[in-house]
N, C-alpha and C. Protein backbone atom coordinates (compact mmCIF):
# COMPACT_ATOMS: atom_id res chain seq x y z
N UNK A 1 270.63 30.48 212.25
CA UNK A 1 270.08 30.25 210.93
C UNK A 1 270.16 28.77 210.58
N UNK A 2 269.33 28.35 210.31
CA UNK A 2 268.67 26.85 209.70
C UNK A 2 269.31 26.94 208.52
N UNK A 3 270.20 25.95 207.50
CA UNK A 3 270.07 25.14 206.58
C UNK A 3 269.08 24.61 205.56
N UNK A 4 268.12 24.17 206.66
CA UNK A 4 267.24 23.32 205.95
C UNK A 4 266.06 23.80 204.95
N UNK A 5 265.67 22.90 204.03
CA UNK A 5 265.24 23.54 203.14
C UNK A 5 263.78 23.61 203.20
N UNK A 6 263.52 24.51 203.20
CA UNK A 6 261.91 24.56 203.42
C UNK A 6 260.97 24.87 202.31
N UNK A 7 259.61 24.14 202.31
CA UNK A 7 258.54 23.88 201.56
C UNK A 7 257.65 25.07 201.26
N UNK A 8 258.12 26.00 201.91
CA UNK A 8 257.23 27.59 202.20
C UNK A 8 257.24 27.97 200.42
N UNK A 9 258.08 28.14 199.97
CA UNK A 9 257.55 28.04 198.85
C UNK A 9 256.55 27.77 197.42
N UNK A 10 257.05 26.36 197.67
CA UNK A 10 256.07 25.49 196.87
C UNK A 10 254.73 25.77 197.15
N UNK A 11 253.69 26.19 196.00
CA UNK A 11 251.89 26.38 195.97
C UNK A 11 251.46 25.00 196.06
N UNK A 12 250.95 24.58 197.16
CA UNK A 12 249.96 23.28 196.87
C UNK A 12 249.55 23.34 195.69
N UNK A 13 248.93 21.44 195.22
CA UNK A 13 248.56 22.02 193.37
C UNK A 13 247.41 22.45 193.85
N UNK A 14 246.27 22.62 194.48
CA UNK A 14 244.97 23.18 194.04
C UNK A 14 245.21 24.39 194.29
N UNK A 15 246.09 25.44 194.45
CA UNK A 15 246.40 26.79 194.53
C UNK A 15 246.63 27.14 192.95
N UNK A 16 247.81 26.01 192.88
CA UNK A 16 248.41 26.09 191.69
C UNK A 16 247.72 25.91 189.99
N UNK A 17 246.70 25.01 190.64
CA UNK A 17 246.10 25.05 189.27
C UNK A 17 244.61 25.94 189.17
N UNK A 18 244.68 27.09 190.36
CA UNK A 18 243.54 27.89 190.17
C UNK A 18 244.31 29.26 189.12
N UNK A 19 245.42 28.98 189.02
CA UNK A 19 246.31 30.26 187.88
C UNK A 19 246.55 31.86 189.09
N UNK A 20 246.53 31.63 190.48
CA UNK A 20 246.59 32.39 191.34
C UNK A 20 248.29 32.07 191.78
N UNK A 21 249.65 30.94 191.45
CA UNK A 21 250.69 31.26 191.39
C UNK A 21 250.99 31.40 192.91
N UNK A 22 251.85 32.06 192.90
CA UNK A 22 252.75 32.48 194.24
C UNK A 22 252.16 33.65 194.45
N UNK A 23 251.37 34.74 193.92
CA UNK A 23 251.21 35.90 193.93
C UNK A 23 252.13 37.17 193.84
N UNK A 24 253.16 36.59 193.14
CA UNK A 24 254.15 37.75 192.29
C UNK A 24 253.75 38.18 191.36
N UNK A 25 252.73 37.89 190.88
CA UNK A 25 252.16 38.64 189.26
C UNK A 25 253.14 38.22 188.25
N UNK A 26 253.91 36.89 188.24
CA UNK A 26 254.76 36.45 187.15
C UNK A 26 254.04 35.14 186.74
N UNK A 27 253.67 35.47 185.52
CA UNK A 27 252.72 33.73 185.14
C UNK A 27 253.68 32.67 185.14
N UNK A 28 254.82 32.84 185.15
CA UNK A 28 255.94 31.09 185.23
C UNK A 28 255.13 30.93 186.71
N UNK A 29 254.72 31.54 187.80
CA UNK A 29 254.59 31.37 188.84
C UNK A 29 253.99 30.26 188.93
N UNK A 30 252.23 30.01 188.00
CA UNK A 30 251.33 29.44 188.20
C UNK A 30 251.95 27.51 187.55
N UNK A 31 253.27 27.44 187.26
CA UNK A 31 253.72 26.48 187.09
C UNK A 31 254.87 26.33 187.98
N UNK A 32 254.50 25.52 189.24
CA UNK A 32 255.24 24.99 190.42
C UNK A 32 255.60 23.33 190.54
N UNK A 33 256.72 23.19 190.38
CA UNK A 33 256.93 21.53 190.71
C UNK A 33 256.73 21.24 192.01
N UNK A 34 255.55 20.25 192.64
CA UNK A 34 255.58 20.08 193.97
C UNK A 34 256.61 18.75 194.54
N UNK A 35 256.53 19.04 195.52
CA UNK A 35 257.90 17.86 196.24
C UNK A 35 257.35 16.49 195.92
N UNK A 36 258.54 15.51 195.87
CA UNK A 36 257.78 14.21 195.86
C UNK A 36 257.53 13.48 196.70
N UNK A 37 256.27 12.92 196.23
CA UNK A 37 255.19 12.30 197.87
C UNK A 37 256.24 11.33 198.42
N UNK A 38 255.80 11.44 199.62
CA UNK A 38 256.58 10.29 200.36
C UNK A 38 255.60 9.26 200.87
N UNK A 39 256.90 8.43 200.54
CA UNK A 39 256.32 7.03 201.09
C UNK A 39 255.62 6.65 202.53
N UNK A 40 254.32 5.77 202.04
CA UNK A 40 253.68 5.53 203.45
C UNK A 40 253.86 4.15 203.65
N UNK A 41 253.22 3.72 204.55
CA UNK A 41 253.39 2.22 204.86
C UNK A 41 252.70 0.94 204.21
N UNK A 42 251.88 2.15 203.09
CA UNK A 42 251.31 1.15 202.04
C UNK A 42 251.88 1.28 201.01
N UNK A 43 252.68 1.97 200.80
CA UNK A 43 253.84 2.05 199.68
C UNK A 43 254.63 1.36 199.70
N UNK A 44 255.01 0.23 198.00
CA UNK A 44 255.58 -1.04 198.16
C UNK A 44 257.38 -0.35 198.25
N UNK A 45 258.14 -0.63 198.54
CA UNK A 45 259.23 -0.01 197.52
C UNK A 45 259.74 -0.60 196.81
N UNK A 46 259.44 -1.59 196.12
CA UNK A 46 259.55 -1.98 195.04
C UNK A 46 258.72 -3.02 194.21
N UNK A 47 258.13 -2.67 193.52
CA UNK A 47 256.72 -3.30 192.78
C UNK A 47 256.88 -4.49 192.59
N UNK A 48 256.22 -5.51 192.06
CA UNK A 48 256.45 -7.31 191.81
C UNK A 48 257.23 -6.99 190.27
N UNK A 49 256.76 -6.28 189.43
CA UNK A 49 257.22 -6.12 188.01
C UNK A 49 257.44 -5.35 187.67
N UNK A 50 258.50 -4.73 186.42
CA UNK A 50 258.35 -4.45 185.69
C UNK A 50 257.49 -3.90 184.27
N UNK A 51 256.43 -4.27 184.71
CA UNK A 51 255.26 -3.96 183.19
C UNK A 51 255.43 -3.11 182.80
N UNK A 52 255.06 -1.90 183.05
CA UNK A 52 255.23 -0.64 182.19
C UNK A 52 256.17 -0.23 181.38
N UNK A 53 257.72 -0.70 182.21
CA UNK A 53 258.66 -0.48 181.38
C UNK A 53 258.80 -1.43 180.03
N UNK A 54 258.41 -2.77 180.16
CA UNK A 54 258.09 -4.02 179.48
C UNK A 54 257.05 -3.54 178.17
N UNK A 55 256.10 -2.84 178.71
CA UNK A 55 255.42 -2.69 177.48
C UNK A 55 255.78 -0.94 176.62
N UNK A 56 256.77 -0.14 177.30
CA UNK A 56 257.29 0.80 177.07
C UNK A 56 258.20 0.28 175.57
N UNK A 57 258.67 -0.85 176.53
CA UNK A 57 259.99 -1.02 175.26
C UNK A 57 259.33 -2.06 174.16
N UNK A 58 258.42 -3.10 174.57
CA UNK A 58 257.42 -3.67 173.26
C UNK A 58 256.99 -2.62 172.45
N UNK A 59 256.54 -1.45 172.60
CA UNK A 59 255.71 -0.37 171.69
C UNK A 59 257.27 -0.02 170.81
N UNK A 60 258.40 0.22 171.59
CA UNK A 60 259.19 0.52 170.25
C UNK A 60 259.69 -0.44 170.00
N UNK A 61 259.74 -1.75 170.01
CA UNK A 61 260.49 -2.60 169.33
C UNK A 61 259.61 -3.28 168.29
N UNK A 62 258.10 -3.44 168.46
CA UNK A 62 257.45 -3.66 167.93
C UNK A 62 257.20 -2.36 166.80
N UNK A 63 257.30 -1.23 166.89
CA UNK A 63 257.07 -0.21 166.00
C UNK A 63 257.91 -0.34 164.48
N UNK A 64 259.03 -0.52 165.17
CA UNK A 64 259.99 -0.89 164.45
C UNK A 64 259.78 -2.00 163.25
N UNK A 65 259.59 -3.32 164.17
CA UNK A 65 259.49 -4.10 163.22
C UNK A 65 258.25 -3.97 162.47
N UNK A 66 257.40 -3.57 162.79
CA UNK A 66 256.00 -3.48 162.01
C UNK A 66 256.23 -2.25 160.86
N UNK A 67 257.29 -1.32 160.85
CA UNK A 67 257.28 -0.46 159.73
C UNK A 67 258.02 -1.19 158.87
N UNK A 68 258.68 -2.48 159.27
CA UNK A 68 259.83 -3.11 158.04
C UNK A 68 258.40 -4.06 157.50
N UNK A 69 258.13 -4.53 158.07
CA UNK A 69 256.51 -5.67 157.77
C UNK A 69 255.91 -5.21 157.14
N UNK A 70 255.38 -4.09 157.54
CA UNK A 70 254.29 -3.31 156.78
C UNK A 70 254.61 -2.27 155.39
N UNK A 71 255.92 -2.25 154.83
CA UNK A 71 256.87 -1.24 154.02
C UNK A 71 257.04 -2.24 153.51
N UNK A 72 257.00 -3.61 153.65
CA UNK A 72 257.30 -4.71 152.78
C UNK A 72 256.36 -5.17 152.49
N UNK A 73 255.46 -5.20 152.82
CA UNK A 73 254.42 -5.73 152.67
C UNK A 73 253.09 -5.05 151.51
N UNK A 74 253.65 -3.77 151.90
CA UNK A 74 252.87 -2.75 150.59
C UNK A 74 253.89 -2.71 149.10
N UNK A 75 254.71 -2.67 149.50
CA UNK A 75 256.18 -2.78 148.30
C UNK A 75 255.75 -4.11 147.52
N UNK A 76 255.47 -5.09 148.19
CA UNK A 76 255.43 -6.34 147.56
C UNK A 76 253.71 -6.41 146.76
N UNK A 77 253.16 -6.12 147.82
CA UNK A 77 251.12 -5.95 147.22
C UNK A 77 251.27 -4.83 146.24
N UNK A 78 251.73 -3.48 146.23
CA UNK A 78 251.31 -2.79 145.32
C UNK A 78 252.38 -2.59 143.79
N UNK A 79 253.91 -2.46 144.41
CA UNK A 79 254.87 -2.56 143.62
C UNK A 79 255.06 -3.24 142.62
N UNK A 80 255.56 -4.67 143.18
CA UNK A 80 256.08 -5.58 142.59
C UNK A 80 254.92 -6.74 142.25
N UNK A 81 254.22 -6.87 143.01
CA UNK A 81 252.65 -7.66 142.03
C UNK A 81 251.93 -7.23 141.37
N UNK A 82 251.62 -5.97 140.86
CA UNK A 82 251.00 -5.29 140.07
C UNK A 82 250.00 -4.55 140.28
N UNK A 83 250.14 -4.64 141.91
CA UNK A 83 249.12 -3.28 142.16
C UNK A 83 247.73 -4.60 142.76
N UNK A 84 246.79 -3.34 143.38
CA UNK A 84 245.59 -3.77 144.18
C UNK A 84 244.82 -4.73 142.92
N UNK A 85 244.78 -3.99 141.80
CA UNK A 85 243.91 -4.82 141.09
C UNK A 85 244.18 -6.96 140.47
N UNK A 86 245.40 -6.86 141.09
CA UNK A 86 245.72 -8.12 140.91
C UNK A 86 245.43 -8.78 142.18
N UNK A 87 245.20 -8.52 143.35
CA UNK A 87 245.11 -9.20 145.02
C UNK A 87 243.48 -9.51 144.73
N UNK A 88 243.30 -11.37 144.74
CA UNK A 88 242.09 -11.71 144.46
C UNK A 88 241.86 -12.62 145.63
N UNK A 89 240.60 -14.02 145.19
CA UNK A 89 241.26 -15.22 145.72
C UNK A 89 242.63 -16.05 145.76
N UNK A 90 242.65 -15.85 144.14
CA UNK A 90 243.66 -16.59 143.86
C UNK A 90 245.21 -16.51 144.52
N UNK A 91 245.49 -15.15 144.14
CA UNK A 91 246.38 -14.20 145.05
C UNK A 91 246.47 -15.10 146.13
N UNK A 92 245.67 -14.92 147.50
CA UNK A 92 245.96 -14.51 148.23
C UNK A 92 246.40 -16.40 148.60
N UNK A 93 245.60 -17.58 147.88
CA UNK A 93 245.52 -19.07 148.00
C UNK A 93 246.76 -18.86 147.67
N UNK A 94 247.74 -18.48 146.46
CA UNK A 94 248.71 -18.72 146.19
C UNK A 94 249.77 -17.98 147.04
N UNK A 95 249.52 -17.46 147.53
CA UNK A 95 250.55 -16.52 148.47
C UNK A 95 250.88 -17.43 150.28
N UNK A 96 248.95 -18.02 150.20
CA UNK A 96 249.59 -18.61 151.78
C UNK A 96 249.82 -20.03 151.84
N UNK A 97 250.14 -20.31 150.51
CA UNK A 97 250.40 -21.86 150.00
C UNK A 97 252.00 -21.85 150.64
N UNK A 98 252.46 -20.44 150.63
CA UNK A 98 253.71 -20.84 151.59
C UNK A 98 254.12 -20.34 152.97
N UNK A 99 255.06 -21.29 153.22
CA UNK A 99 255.12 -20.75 155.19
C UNK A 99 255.60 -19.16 155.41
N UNK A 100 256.54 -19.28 154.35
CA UNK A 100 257.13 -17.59 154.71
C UNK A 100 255.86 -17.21 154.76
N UNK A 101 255.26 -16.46 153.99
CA UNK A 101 254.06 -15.43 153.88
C UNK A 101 253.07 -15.79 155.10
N UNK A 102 252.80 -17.07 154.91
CA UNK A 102 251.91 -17.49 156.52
C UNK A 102 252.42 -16.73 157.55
N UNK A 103 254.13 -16.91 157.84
CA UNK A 103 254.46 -16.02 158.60
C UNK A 103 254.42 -15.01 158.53
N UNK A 104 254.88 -14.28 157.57
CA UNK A 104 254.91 -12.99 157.67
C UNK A 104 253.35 -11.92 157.80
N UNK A 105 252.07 -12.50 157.57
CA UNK A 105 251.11 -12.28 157.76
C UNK A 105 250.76 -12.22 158.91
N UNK A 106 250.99 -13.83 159.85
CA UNK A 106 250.90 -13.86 161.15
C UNK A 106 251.57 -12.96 162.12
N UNK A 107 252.92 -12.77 161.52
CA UNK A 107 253.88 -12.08 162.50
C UNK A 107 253.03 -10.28 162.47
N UNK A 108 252.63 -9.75 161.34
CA UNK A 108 252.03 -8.53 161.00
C UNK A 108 250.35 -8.18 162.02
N UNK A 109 250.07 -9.48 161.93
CA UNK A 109 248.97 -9.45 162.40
C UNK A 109 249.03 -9.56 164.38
N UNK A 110 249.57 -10.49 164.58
CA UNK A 110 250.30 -10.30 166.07
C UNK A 110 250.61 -8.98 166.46
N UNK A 111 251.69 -8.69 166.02
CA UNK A 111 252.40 -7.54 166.20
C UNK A 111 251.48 -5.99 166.16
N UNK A 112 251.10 -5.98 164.77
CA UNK A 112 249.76 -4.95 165.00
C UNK A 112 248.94 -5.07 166.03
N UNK A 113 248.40 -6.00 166.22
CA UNK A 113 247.27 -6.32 167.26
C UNK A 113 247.36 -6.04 168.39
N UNK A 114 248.79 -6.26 169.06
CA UNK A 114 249.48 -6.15 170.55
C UNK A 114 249.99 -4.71 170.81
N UNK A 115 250.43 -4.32 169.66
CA UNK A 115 251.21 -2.91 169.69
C UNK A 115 249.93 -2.12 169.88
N UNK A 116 248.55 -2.28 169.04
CA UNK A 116 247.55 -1.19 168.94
C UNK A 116 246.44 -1.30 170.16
N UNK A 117 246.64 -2.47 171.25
CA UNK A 117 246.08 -2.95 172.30
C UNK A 117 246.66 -1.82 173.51
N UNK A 118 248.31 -2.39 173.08
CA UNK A 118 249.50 -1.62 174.47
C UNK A 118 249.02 -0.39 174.23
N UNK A 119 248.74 0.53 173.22
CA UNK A 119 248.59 1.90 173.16
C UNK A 119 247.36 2.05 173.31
N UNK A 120 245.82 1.38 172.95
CA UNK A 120 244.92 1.66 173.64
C UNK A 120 244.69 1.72 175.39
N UNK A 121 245.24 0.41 175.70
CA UNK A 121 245.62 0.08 177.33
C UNK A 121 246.25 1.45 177.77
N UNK A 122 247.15 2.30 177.19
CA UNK A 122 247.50 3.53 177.82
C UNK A 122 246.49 4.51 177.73
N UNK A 123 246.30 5.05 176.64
CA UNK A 123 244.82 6.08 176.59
C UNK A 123 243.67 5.90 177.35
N UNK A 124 243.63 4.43 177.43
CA UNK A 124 242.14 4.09 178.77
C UNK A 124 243.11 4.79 180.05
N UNK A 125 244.34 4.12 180.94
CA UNK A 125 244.77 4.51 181.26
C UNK A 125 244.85 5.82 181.82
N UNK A 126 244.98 7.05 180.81
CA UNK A 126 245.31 8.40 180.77
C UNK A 126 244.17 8.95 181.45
N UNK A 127 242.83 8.24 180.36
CA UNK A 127 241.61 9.11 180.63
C UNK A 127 240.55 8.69 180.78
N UNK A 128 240.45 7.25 181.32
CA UNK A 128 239.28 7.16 182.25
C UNK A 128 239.39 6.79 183.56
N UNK A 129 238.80 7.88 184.36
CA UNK A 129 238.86 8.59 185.60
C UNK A 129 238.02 7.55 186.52
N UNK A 130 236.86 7.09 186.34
CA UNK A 130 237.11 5.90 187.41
C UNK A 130 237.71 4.21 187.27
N UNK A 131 237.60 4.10 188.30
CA UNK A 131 238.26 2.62 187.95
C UNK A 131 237.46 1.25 187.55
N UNK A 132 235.92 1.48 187.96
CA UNK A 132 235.23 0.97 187.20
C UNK A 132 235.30 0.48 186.12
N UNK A 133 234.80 2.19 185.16
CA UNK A 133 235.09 2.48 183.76
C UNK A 133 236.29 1.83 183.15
N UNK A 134 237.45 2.31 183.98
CA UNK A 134 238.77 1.67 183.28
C UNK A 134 239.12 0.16 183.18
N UNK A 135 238.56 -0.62 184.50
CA UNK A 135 238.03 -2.09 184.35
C UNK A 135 237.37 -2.82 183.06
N UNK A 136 236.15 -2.04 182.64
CA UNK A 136 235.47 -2.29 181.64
C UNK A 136 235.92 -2.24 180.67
N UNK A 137 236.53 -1.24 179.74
CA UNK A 137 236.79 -0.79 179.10
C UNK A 137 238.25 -1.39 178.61
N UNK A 138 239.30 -1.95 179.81
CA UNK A 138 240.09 -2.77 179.19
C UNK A 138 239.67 -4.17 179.09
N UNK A 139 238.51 -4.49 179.91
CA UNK A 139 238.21 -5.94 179.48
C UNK A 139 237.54 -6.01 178.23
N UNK A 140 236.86 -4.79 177.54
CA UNK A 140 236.17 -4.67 176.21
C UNK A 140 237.42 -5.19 175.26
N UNK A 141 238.53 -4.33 175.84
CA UNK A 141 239.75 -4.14 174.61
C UNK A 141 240.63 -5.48 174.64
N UNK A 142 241.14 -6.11 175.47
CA UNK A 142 241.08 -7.33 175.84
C UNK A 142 240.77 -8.24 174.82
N UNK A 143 239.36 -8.46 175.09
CA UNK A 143 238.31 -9.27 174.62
C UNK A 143 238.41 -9.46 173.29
N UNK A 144 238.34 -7.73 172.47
CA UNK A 144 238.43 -7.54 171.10
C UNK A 144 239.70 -8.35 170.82
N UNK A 145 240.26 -7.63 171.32
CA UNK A 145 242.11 -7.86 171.11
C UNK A 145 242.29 -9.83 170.90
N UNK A 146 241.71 -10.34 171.92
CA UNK A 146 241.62 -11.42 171.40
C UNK A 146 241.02 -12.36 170.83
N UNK A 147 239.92 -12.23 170.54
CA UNK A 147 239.21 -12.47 169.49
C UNK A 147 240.16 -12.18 167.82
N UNK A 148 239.95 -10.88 167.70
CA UNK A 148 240.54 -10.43 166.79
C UNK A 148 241.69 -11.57 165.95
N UNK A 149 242.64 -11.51 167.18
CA UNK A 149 244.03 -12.59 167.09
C UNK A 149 243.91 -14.27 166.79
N UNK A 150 242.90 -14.72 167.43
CA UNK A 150 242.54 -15.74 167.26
C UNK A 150 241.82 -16.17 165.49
N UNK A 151 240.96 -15.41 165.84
CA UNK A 151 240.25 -15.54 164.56
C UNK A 151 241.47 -15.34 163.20
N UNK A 152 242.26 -14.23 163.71
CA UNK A 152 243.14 -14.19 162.06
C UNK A 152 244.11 -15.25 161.81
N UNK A 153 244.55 -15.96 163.29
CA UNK A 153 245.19 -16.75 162.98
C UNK A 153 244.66 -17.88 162.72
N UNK A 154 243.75 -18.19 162.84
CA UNK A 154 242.97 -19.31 162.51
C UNK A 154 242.48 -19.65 160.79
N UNK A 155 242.16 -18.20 160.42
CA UNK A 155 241.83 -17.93 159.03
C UNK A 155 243.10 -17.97 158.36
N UNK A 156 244.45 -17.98 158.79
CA UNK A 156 245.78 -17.80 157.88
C UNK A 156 246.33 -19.49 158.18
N UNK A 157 245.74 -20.63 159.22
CA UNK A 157 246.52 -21.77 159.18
C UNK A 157 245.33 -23.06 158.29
N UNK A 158 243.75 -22.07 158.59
CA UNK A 158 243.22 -23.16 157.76
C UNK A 158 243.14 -22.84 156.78
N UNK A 159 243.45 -21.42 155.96
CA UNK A 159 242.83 -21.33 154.54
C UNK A 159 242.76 -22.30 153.56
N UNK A 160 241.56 -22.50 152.86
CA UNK A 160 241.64 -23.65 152.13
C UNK A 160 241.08 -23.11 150.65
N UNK A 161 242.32 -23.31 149.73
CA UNK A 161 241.88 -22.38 148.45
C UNK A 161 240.46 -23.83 147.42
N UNK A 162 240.84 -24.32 148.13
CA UNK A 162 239.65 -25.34 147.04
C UNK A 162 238.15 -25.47 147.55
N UNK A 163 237.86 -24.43 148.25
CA UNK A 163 236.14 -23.78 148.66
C UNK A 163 235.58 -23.93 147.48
């Protein structure tokens, strides 16, 4: 008698995802973990970077700070200034007349921008199936993404309230 552990088990997935199982007539059946692939000789074993994990932990660190930014930022616009109907020109000349707020606009605007990029970059990711498509489609988002960034920061260092 052999030891060793054998694969006789495990449903290939295209068995597995026809809902035909092991053929015990138990539906847990038709959910089988298959073994993990092994490495070929084009398999790195160990990648140049980090990224994924990198932008794993940007999405929550950035989440974070963008709910204190953005919770302050409505607290202060709707609360404590008197509400939407006071946010004009004037407002807004007198608000980026100083650096804090410059910053804190910029930092809101960064931060949104990158955080809502990293999470589009995953959904392309998820679900577009060729690589073409997925090419395109992050160079669209990209593109936006920086544009977007540029332009706001540009509009928050030149504003000039005497137009």
């Amino acid at each position: 008698m052999s030891t060793e552990i054998s694969d006789a088990v495990v449903v290939p997935s295209n068995q597995a995802h026809t809902g035909k199982g092991l053929g015990t007539g138990n539906p847990a059946d038709e959910f089988v973990i298959e073994p993990p692939r092994k490495r070929t000789t084009r398999t790195p074993r160990r990648t140049r970077t980090n990224f994924e994990m990198l932008a794993w932990l940007f999405m929550r660190l950035s989440g974070v700070v963008l709910v204190v930014l953005i919770l302050g930022h409505l607290l202060i616009m709707l609360v404590l200034d008197g509400g939407v109907s006071k946010v004009g020109f004037a407002f807004v000349a007198g608000r980026w007349a100083s650096p804090f707020w410059q910053g804190w606009d910029l930092t809101m605007l960064w931060l949104a921008m990158l955080h809502g990029a990293n999470g589009l970059r995953q959904v392309i990711n998820d679900y577009a199936e060729k690589d073409s498509t997925r090419l395109w489609l992050k160079g669209l988002m990209g593109t936006a993404t920086v544009f977007t960034v540029l332009l706001g920061t540009l509009v928050i260092f030149t504003f000039d309230p005497n137009i």
